[in-house]
Protein backbone atom coordinates (compact mmCIF):
# COMPACT_ATOMS: atom_id res chain seq x y z
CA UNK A 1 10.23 29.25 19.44
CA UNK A 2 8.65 25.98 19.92
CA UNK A 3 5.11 27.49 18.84
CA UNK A 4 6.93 28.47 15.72
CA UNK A 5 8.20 24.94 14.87
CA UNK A 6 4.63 23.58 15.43
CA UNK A 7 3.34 25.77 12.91
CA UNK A 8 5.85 25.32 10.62
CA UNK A 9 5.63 21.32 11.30
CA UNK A 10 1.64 21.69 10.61
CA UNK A 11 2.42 23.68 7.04
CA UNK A 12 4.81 21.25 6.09
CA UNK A 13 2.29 17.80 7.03
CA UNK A 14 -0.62 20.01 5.56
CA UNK A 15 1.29 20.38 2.02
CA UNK A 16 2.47 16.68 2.70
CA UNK A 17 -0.98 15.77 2.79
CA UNK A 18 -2.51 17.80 -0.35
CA UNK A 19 -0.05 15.98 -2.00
CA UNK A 20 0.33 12.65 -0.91
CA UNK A 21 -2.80 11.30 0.65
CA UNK A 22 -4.73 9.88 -2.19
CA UNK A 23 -1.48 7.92 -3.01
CA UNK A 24 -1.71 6.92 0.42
CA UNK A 25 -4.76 5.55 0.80
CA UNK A 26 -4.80 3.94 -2.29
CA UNK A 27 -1.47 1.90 -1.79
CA UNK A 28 -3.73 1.00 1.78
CA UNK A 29 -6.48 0.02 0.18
CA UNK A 30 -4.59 -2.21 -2.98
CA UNK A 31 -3.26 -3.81 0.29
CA UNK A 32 -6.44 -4.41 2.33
CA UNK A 33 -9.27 -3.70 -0.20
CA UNK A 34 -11.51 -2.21 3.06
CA UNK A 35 -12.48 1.41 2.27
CA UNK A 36 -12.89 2.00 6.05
CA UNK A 37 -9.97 0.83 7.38
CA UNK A 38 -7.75 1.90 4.45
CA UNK A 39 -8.61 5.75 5.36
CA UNK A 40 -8.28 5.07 8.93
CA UNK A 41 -4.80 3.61 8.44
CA UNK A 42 -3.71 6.73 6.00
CA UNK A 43 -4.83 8.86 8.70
CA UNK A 44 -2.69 7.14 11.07
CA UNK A 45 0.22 7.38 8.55
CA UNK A 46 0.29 10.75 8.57
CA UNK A 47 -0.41 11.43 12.68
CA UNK A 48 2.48 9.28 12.76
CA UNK A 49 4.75 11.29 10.14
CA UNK A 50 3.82 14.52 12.52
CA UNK A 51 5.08 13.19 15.51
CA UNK A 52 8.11 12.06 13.72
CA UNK A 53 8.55 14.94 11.21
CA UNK A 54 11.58 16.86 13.38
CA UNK A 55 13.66 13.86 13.17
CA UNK A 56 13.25 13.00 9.02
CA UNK A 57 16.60 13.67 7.41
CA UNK A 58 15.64 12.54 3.76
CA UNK A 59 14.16 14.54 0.50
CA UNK A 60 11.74 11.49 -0.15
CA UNK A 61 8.42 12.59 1.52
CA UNK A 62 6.17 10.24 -0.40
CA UNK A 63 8.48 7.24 -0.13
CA UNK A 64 8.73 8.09 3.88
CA UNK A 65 5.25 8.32 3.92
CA UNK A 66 4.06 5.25 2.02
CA UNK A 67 6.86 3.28 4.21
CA UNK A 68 4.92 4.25 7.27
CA UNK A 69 1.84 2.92 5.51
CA UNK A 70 3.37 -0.11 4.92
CA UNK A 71 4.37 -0.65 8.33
CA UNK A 72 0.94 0.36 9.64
CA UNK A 73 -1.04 -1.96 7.22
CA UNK A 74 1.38 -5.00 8.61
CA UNK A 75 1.11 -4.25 11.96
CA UNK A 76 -2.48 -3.94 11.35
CA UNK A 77 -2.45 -7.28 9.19
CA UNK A 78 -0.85 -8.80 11.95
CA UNK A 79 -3.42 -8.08 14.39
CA UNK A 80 -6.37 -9.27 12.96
CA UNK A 81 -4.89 -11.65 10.54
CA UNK A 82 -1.95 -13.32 12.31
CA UNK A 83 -1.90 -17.23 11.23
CA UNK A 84 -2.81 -15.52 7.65
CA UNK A 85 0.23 -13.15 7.36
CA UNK A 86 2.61 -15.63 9.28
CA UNK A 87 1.81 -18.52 7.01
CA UNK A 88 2.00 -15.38 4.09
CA UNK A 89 -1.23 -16.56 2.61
CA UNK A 90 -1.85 -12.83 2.32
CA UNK A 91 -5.89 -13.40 3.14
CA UNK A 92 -6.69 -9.87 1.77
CA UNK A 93 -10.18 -11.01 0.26
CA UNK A 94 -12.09 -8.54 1.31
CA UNK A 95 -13.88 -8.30 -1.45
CA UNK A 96 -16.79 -10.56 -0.02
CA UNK A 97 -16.45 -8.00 2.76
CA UNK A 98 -16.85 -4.94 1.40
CA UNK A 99 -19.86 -3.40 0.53
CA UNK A 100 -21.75 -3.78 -2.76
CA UNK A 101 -21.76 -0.03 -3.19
CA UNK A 102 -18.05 -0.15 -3.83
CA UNK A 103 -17.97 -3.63 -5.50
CA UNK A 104 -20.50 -1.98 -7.95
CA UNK A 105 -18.32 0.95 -8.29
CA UNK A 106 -15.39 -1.18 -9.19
CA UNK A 107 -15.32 -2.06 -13.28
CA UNK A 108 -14.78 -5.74 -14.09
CA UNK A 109 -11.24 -5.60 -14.89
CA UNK A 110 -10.59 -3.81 -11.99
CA UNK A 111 -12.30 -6.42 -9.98
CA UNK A 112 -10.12 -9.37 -11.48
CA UNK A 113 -7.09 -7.45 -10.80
CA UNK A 114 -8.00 -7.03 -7.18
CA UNK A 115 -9.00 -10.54 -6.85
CA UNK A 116 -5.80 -11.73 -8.57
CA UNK A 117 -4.03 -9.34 -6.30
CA UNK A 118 -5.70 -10.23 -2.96
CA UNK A 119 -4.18 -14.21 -3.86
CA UNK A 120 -0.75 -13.30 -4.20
CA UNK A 121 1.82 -13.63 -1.01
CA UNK A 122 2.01 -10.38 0.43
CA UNK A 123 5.37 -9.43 -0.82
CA UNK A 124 4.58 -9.91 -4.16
CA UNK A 125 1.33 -7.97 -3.52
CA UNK A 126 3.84 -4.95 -1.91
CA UNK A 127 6.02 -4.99 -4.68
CA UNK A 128 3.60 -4.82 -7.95
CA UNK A 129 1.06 -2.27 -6.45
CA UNK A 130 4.30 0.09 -5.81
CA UNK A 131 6.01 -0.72 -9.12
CA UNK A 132 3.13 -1.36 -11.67
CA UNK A 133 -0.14 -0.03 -9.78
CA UNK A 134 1.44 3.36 -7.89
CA UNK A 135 4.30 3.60 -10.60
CA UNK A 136 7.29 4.50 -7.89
CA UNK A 137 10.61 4.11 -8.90
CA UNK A 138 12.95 0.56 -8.24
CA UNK A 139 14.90 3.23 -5.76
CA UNK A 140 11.41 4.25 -4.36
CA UNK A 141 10.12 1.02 -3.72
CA UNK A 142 13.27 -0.28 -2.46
CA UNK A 143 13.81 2.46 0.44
CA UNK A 144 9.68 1.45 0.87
CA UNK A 145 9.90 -2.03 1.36
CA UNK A 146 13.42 -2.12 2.73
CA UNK A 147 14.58 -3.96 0.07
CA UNK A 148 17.68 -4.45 -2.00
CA UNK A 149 16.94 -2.91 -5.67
CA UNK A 150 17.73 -6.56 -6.97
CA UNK A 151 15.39 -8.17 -4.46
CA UNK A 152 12.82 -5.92 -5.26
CA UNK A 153 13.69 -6.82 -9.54
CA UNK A 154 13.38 -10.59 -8.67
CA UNK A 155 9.95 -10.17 -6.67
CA UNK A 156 8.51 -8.42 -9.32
CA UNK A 157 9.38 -10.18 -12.05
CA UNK A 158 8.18 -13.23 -9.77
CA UNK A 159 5.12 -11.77 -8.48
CA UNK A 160 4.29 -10.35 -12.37
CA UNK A 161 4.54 -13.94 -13.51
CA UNK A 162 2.24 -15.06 -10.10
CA UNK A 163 -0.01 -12.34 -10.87
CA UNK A 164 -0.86 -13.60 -14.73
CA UNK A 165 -1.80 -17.05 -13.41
CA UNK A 166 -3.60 -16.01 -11.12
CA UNK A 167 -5.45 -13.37 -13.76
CA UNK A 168 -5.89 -16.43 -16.00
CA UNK A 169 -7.92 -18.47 -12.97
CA UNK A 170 -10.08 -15.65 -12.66
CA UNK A 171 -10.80 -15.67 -15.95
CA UNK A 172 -8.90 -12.27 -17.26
CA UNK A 173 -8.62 -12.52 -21.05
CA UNK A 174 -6.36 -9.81 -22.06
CA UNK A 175 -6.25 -8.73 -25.86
């Protein structure tokens, strides 16, 4: 019986993962803007949602799944950045670290937008790359973050406005 309810725990995180794990690891890498450690942590995420899987009760796979990412990338944040995340600076600038390969790949906008991104305090950053970059619902990215729906209305709407000065320093003209 128990061999059984492996397999059918290793069909069920197999599908999980055909579906989800792009979404994943870009929400990761939005967050941390390293390639590298943006799979490693999506792998993690969904080790994690194996060993957990028995004992998940809800119908929201992706939003269970990108809240385990979240909690991975903080913990992770934490670790190597801790005056950073404490003080909420949000020192995801990575961009001088990663390599020119994938700053080449990246088109100009797309480069402002991460820059503009990587300024922002971290929970504006959480909030507008579930709501405007990975499209997720208010009720999604509430249950994600752990948020009240009207917390999670306010921080957008502060982190949107947050987001076009910091846009405008970079020197995003938008038509």
């Amino acid at each position: 019986m128990e061999v059984l309810d492996h397999n059918k725990y290793q069909h069920l995180l197999n599908q999980l993962y055909e579906a989800y794990h792009n979404d994943i690891f870009q929400y990761v890498f939005f967050m941390l803007g390293d390639y590298n450690q943006a799979r490693d942590i999506m792998q993690d995420t969904f080790l994690q949602a194996y060993h957990h899987l028995q004992t998940f009760q809800g119908e929201n796979y992706k939003g269970w799944l990108s809240r385990i990412a979240r909690n991975l990338t903080i913990d992770y944040v934490r670790k190597q950045r801790p005056i950073a995340y404490f003080l909420e600076v949000g020192s995801t600038s990575n961009i001088n670290e990663s390599s020119p390969e994938q700053i080449a790949m990246m088109n100009e906008s797309e480069k402002e937008l991460y820059l503009a991104l990587s300024n922002l305090k971290h929970h504006y950053r959480d909030v507008i790359v579930l709501r405007k970059i990975k499209e997720l619902s208010i009720k999604e990215t509430s249950y994600i973050l752990g948020w009240s729906e009207n917390k999670v209305k306010v921080n957008l709407f502060r982190g949107m406005k947050a987001l076009k000065k910091e846009l405008n320093k970079v020197g995003y003209i938008h038509e």
